[in-house]
Protein backbone atom coordinates (compact mmCIF):
# COMPACT_ATOMS: atom_id res chain seq x y z
CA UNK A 1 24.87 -135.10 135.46
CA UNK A 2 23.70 -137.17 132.32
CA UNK A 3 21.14 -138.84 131.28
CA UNK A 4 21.83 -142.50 130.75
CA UNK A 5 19.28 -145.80 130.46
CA UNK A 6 20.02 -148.17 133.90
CA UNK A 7 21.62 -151.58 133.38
CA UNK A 8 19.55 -154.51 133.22
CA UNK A 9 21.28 -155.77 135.74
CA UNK A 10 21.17 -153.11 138.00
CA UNK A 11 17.50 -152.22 137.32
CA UNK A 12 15.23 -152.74 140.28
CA UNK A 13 18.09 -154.25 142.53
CA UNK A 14 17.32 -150.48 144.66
CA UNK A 15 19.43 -150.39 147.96
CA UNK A 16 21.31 -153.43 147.43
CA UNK A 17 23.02 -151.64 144.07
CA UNK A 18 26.85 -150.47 145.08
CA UNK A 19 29.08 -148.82 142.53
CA UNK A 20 33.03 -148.98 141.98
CA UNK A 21 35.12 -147.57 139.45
CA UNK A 22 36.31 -150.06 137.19
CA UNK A 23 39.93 -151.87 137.24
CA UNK A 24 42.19 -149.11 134.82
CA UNK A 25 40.15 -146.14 136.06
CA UNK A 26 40.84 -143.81 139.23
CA UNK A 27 39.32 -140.41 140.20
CA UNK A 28 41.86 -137.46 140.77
CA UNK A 29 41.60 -133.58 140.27
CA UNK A 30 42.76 -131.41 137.76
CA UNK A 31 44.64 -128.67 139.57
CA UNK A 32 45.30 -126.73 136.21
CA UNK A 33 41.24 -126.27 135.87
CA UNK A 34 40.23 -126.84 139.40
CA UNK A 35 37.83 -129.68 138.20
CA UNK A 36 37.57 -133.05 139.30
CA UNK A 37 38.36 -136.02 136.61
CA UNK A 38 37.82 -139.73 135.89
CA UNK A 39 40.83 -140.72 134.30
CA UNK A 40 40.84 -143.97 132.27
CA UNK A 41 43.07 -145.68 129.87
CA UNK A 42 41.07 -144.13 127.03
CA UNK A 43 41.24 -140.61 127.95
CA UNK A 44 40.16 -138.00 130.82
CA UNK A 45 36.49 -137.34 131.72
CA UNK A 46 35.66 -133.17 133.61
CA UNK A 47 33.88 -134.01 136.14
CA UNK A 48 31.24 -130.89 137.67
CA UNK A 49 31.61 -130.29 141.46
CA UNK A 50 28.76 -133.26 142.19
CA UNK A 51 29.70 -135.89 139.70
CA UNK A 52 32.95 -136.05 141.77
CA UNK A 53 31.22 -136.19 144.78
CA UNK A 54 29.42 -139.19 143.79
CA UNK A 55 31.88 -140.80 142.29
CA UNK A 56 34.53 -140.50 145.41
CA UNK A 57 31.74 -142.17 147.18
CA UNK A 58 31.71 -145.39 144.56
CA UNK A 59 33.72 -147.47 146.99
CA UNK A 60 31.87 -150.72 146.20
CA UNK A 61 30.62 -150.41 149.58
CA UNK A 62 28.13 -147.89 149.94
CA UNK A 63 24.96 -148.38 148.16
CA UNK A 64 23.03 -145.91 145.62
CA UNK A 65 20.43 -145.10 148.46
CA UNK A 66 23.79 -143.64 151.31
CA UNK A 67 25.73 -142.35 147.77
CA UNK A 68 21.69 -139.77 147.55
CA UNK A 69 21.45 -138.86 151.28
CA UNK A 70 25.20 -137.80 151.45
CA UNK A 71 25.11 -135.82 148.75
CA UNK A 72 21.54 -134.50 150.01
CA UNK A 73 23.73 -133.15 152.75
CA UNK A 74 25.95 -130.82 150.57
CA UNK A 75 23.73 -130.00 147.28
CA UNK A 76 20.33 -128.52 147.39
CA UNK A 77 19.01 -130.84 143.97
CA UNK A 78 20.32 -134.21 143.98
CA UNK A 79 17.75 -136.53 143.78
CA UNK A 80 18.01 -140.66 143.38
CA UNK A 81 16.96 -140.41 139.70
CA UNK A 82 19.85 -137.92 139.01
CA UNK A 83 22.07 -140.38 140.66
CA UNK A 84 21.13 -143.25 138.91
CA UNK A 85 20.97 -142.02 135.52
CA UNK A 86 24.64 -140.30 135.92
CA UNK A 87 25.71 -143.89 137.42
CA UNK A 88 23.81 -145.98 134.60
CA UNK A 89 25.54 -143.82 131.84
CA UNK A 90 28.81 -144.04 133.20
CA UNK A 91 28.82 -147.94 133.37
CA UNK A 92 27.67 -147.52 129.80
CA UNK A 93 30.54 -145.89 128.97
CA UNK A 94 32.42 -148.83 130.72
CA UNK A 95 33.74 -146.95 133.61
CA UNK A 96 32.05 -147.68 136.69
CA UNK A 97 30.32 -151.19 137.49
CA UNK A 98 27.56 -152.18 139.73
CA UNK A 99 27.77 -154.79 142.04
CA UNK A 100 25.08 -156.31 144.39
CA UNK A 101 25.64 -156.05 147.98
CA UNK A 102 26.85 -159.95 149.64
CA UNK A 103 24.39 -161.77 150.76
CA UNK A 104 24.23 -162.24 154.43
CA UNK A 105 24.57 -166.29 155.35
CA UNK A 106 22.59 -168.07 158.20
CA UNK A 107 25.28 -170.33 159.19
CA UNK A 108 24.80 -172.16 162.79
């Protein structure tokens, strides 16, 4: 994964932090190579075996914390940092964006 500095906006916000790919950029495989890739209207990103892992989990609905303990599950070395820095250097590349989770209302 790389190394990349977490948004300001993202910094701190911990479990609440859920990651999508951004509009113009999908995740698909390249059979030619066997590799996973981002694709995006700029070019094509190789993605390792656990960058797509984590990516195919940036649904906008699961949060950074569930993204770690699935991937927990299948690799040995994933830790939150790793995460986080490969998720903070992609959206500074422009490609994936964080968004906070909703709020829940009291109404009644």
């Amino acid at each position: 994964m790389s190394a990349g500095e977490v948004p300001a906006t993202v910094s701190g916000a911990g479990a609440g932090v859920r990651w999508r790919l951004r509009g113009g950029v999908r995740l698909g495989h390249d059979a030619v190579r066997d590799v996973g890739v981002l694709l995006h209207p700029e070019g094509v990103l190789l993605l390792n075996d656990t960058g797509a892992a984590v990516l195919a989990l940036c649904d906008g609905a699961t949060d950074e914390h569930a993204v770690t303990r699935a991937l927990a599950g299948r690799y040995a070395s994933v830790s939150a940092g790793e995460v986080r820095s490969f998720l903070a250097e992609l959206a500074r590349r422009r490609l994936v964006e964080a968004c906070l989770a909703p709020q829940e209302r009291g109404d009644g």
